[in-house]
Each structure stands twice: as C-alpha cells, then as structure tokens.
PDB file of N, CA and C in Angstrom:
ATOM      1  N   UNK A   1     -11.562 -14.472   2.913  1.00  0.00           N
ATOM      2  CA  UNK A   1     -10.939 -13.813   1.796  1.00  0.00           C
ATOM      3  C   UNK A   1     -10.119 -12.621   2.243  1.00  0.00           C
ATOM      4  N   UNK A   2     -10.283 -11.934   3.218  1.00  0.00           N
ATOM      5  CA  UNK A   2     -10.081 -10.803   3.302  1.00  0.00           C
ATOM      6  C   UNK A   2     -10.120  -9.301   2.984  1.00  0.00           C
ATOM      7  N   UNK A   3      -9.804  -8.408   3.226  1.00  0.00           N
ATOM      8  CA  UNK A   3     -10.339  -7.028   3.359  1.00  0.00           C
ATOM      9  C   UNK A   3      -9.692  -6.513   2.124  1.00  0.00           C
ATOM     10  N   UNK A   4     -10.514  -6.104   1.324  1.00  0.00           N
ATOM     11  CA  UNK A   4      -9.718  -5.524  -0.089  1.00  0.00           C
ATOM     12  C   UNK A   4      -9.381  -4.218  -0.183  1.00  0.00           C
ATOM     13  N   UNK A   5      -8.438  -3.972  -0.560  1.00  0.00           N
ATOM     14  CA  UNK A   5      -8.211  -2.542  -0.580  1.00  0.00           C
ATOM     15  C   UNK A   5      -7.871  -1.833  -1.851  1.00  0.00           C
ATOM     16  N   UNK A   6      -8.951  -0.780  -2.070  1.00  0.00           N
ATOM     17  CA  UNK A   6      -8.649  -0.230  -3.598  1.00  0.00           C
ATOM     18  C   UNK A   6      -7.242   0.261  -4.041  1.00  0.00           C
ATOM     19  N   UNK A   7      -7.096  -0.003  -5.157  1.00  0.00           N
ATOM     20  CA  UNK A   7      -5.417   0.803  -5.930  1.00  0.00           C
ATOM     21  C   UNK A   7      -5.970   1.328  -7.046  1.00  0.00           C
ATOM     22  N   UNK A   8      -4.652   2.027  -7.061  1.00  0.00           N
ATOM     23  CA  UNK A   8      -5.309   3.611  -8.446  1.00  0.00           C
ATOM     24  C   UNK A   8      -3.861   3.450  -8.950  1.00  0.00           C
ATOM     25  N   UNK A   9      -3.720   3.824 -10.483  1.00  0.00           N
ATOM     26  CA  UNK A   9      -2.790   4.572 -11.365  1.00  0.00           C
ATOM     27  C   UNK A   9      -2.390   5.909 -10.873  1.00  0.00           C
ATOM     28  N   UNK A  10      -1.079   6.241 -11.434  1.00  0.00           N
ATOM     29  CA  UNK A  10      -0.438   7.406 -11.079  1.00  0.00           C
ATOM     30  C   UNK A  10      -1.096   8.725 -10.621  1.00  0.00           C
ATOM     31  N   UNK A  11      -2.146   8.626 -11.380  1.00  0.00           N
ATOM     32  CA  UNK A  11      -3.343  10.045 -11.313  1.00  0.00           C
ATOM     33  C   UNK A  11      -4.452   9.719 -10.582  1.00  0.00           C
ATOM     34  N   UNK A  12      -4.332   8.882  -9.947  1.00  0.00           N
ATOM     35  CA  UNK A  12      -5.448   8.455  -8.634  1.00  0.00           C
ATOM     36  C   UNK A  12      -6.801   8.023  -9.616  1.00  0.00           C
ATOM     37  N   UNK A  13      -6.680   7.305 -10.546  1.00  0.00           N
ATOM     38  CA  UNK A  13      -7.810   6.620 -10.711  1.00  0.00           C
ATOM     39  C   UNK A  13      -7.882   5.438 -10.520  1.00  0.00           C
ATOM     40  N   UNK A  14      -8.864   4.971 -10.133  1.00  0.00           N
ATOM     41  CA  UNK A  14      -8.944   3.316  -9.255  1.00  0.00           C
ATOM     42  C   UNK A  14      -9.107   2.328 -10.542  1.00  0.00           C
ATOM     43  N   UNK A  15      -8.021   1.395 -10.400  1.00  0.00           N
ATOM     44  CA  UNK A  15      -7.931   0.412 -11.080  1.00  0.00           C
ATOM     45  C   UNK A  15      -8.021  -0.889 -10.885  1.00  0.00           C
ATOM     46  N   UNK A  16      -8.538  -1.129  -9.810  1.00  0.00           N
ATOM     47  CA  UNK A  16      -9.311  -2.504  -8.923  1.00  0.00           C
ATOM     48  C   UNK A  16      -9.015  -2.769  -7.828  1.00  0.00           C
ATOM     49  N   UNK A  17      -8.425  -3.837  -7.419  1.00  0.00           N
ATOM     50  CA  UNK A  17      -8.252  -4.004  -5.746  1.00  0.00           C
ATOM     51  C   UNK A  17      -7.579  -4.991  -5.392  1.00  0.00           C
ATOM     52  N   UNK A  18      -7.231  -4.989  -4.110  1.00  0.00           N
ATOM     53  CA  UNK A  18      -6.148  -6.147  -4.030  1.00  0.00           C
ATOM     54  C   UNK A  18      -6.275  -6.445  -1.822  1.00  0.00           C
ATOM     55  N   UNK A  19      -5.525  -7.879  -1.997  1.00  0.00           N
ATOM     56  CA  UNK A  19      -5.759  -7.647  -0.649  1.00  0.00           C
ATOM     57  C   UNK A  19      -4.633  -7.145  -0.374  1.00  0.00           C
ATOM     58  N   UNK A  20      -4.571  -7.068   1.598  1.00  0.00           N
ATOM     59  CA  UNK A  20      -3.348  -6.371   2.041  1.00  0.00           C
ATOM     60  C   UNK A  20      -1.712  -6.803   2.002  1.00  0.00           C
ATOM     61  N   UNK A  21      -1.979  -8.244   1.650  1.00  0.00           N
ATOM     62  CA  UNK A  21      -0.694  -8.866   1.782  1.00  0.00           C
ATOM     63  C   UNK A  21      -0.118  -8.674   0.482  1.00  0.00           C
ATOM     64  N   UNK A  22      -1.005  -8.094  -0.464  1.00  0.00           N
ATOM     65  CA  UNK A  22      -0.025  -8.197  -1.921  1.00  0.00           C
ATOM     66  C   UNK A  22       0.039  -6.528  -2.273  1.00  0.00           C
ATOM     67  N   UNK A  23      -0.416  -5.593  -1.611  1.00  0.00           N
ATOM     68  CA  UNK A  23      -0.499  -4.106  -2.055  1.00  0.00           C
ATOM     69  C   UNK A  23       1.529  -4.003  -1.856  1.00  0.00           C
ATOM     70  N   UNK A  24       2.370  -4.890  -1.264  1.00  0.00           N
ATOM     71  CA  UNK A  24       3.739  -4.290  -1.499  1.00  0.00           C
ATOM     72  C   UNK A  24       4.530  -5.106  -1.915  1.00  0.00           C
ATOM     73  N   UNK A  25       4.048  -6.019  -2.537  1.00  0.00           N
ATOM     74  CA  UNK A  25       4.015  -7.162  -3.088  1.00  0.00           C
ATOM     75  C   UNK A  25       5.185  -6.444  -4.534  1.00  0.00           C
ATOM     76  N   UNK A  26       4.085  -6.090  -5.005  1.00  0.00           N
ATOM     77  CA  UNK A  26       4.827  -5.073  -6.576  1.00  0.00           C
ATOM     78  C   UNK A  26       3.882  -3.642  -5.602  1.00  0.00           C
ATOM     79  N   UNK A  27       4.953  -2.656  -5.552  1.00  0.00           N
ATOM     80  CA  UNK A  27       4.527  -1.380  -5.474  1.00  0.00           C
ATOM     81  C   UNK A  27       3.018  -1.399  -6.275  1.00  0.00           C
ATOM     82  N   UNK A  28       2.137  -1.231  -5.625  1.00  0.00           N
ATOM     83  CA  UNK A  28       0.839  -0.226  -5.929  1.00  0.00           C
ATOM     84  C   UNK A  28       0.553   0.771  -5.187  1.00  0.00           C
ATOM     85  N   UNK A  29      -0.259   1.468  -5.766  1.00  0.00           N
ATOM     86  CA  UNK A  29      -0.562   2.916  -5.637  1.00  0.00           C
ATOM     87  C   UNK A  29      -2.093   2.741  -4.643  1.00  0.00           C
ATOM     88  N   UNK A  30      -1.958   2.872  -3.630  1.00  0.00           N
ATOM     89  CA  UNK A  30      -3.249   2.922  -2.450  1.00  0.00           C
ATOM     90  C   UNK A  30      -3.236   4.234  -1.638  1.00  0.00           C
ATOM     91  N   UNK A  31      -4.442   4.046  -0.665  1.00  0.00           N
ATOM     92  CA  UNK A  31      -4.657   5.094   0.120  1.00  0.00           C
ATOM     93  C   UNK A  31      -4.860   4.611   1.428  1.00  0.00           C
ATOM     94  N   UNK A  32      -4.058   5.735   2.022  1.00  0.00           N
ATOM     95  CA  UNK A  32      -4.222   4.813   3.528  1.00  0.00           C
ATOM     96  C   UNK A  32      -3.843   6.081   4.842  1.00  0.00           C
ATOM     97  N   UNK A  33      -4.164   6.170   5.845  1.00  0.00           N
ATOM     98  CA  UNK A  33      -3.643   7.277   6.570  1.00  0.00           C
ATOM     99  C   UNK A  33      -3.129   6.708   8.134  1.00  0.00           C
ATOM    100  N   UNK A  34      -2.401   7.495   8.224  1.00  0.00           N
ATOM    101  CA  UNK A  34      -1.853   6.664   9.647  1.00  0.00           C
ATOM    102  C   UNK A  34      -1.631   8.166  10.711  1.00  0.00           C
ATOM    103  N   UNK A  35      -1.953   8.014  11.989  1.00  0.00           N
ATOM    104  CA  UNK A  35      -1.570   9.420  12.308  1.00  0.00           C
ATOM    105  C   UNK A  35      -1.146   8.831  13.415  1.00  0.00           C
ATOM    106  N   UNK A  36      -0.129   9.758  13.923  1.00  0.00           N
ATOM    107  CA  UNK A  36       0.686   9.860  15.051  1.00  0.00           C
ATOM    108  C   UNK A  36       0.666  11.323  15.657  1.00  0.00           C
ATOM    109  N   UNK A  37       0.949  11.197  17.270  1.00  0.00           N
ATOM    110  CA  UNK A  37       0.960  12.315  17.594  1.00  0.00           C
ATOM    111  C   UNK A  37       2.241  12.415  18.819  1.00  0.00           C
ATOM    112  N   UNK A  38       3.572  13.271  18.878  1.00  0.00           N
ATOM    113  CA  UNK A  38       4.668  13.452  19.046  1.00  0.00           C
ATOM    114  C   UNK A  38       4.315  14.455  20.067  1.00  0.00           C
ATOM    115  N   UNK A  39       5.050  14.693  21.631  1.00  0.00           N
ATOM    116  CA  UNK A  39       4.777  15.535  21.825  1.00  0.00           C
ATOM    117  C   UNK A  39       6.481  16.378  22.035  1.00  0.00           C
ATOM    118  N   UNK A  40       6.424  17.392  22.689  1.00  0.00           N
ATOM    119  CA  UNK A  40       7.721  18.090  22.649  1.00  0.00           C
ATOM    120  C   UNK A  40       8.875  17.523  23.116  1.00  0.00           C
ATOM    121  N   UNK A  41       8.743  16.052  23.778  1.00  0.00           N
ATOM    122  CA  UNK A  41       9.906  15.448  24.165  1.00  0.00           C
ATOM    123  C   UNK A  41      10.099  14.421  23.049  1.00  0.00           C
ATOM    124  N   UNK A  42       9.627  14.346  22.161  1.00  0.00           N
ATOM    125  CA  UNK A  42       9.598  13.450  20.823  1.00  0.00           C
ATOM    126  C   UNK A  42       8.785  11.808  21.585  1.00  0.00           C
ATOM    127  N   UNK A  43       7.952  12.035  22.559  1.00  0.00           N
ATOM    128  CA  UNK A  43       7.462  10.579  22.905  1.00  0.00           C
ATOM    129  C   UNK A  43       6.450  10.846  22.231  1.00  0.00           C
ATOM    130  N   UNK A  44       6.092   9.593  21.469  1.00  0.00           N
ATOM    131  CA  UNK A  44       4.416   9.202  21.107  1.00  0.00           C
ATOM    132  C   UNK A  44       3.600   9.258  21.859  1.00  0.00           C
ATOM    133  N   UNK A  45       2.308  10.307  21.780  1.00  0.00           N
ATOM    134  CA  UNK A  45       1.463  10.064  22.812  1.00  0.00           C
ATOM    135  C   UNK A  45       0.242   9.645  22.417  1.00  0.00           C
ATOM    136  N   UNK A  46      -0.151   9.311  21.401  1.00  0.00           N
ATOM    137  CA  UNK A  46      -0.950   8.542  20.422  1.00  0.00           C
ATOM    138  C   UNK A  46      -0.480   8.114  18.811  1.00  0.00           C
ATOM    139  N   UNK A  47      -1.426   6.966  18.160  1.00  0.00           N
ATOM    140  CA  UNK A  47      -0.711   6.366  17.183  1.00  0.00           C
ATOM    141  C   UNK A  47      -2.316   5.289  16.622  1.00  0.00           C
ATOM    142  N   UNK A  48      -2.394   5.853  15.718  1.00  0.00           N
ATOM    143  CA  UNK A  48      -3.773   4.917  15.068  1.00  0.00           C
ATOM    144  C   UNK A  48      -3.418   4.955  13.831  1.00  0.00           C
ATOM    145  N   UNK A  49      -3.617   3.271  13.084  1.00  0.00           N
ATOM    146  CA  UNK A  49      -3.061   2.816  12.136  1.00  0.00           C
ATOM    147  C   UNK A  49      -3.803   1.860  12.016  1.00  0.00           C
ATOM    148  N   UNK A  50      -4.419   1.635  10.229  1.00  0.00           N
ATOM    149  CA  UNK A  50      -5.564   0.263  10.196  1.00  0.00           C
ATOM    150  C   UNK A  50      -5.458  -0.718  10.634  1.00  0.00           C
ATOM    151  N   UNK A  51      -6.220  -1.313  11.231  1.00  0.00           N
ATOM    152  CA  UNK A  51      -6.093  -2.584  11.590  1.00  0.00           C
ATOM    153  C   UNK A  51      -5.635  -3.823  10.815  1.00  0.00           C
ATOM    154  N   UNK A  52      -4.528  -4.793  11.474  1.00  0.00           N
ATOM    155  CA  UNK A  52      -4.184  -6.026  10.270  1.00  0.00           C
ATOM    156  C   UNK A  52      -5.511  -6.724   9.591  1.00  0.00           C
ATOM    157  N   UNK A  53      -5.039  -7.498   8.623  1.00  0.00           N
ATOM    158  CA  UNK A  53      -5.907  -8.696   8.257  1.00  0.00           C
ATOM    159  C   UNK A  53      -5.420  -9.278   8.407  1.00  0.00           C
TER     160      UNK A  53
END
C-alpha cells in the first residue's frame, strides 16, 4: 500500500491522508522537512530528504 502521509487544511488541521504519489497530484497541504547544508563555496556538504516509496 504504501507510506501515508498526513494533509491538513489551510490552518494546519489534519484532514486525512494520502499516499506520496498523489500529495502533488492536486496541491495538498503536508509536512515534510528537507535539510541541506551549503558551505561557503556554495557546494553541498550534506543533504537528507525522506526516503521514496
């Protein structure tokens, strides 16, 4: 089935869930964090981002 991921209305209240292939499907509203880290020569020197389904 895959990994569901909650979506919320404009004001961050959760309004059920969906998997990953359809969260951009129609714009929904999720949470998700991705971090990168740049150093002074603008190279990436790290980069963690959820894993696919």
């Amino acid at each position: 089935m895959g990994l569901l991921y909650e979506i919320f209305d404009e004001e961050g209240h959760k309004v059920g869930e969906k998997k990953r292939s359809e969260l951009h499907k129609i714009p929904f509203w999720h949470k998700t964090v991705i971090l990168i880290v740049i150093n002074s020569s603008g190279k990436i020197i790290f980069q963690k981002r959820p894993a696919s389904n």
